[in-house]
Protein backbone atom coordinates (compact mmCIF):
# COMPACT_ATOMS: atom_id res chain seq x y z
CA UNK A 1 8.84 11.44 73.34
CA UNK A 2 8.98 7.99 72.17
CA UNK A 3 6.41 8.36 69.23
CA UNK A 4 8.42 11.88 68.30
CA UNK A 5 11.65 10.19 68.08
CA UNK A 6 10.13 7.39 65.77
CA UNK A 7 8.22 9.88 63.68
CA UNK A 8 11.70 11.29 63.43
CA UNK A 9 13.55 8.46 62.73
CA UNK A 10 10.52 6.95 59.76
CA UNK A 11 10.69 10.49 57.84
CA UNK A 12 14.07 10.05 57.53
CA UNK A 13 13.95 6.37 56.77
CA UNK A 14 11.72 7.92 53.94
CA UNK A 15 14.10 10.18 52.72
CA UNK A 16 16.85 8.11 52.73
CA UNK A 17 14.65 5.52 50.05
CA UNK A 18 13.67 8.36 48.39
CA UNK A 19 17.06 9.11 47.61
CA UNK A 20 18.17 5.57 46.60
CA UNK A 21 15.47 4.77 44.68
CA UNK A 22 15.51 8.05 43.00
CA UNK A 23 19.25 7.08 42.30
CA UNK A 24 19.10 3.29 41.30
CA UNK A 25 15.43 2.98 39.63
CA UNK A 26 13.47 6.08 38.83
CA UNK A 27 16.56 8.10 37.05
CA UNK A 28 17.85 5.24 34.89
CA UNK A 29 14.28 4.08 33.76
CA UNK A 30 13.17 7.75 33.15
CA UNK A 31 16.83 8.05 30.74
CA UNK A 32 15.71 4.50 29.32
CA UNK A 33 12.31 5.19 28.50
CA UNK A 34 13.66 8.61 26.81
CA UNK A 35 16.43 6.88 24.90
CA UNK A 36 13.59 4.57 23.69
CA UNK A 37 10.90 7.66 22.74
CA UNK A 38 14.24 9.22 21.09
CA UNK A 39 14.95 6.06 18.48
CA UNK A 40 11.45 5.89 18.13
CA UNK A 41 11.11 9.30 16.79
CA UNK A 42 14.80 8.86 14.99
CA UNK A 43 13.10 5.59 12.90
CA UNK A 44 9.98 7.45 12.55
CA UNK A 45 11.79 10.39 10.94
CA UNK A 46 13.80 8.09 8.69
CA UNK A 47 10.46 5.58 7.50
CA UNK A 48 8.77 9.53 6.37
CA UNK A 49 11.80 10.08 4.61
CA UNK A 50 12.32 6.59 2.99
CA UNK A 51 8.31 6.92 1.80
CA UNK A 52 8.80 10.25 0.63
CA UNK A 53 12.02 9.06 -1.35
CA UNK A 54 10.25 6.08 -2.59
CA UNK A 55 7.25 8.68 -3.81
CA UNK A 56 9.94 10.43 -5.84
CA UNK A 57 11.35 7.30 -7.85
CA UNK A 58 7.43 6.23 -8.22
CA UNK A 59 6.81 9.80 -10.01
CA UNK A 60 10.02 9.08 -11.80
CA UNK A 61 9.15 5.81 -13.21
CA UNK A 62 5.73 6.99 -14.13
CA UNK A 63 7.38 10.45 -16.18
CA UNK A 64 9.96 7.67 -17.96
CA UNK A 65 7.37 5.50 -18.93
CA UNK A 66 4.56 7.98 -20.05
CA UNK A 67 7.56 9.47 -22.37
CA UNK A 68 8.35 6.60 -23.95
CA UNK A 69 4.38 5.67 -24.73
CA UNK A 70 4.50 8.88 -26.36
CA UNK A 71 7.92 8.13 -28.13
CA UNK A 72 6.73 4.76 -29.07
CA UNK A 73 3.42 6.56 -30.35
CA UNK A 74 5.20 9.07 -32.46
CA UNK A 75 7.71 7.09 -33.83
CA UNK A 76 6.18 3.53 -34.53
CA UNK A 77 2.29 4.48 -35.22
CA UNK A 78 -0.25 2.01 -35.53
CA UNK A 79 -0.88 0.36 -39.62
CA UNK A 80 -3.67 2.41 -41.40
CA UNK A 81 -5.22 -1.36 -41.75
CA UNK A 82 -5.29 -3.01 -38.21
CA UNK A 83 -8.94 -4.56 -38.02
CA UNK A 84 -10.94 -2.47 -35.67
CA UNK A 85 -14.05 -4.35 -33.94
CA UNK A 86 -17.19 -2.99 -34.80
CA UNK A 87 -19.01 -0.93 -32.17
CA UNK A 88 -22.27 -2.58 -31.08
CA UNK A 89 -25.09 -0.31 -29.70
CA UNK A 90 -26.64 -1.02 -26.41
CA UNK A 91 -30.41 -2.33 -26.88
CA UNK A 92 -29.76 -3.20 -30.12
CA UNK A 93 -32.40 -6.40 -30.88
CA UNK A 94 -32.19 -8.60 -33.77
CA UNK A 95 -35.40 -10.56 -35.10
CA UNK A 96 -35.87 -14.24 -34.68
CA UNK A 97 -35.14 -14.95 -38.50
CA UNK A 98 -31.69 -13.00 -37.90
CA UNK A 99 -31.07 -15.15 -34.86
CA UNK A 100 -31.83 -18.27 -36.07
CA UNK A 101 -29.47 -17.59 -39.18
CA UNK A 102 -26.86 -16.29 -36.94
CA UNK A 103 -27.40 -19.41 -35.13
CA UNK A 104 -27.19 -22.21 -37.57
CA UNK A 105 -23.93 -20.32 -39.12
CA UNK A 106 -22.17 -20.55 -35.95
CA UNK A 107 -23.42 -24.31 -35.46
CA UNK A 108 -22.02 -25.09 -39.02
CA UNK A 109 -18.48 -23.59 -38.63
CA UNK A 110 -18.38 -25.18 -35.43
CA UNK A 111 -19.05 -28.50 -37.20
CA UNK A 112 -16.46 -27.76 -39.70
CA UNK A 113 -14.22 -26.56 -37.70
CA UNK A 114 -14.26 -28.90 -34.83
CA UNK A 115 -15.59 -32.47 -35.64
CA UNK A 116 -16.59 -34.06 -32.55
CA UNK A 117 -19.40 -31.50 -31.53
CA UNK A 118 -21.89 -33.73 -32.85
């Protein structure tokens, strides 16, 4: 009878903590940890539309100022004499004559141009 009573009295020693804890800890940390997942998502919901908005302006800017490279384009062309560099051809070998012309021409107008090379 002895162990039956105590059996008795442990369950509902057991219950009774349950109950308290379930009150004081487990409730109020399960509501914590879902206010938490809730401004989580809330901030998460507001960064996707902050991106998306920043996107937008991005696609703006970029419409604005490939309108007014074609206004400018238009409206102020280019002078029919701007110098234009001459397009060299890849593998395109001069002979050691050339070079060494090409070379001593450079070597004088650097001379002339700038006096302490020498």
């Amino acid at each position: 009878m002895n162990i039956n009573c105590t059996l008795f009295i442990q369950i509902i020693n057991f219950f009774i903590t349950y109950k308290v804890l379930g009150t004081y800890l487990f409730i109020p940390t399960l509501r914590a940890i879902k206010s938490r997942k809730d401004k989580e998502n809330k901030l998460n919901a507001e960064i996707a539309y902050e991106e998306s908005h920043i996107e937008q302006k991005n696609l703006s800017i970029i419409k604005h100022l490939f309108d007014f490279q074609t206004h400018v384009k238009k409206d102020y062309p280019l002078p029919k004499e701007t110098v234009s560099m001459p397009s060299f051809e890849i593998g395109y070998k001069r002979d050691e004559k050339e070079i060494k012309n090409l070379s001593s021409k450079v070597e004088n107008l650097l001379i002339e141009k700038v006096p302490h090379v020498r």
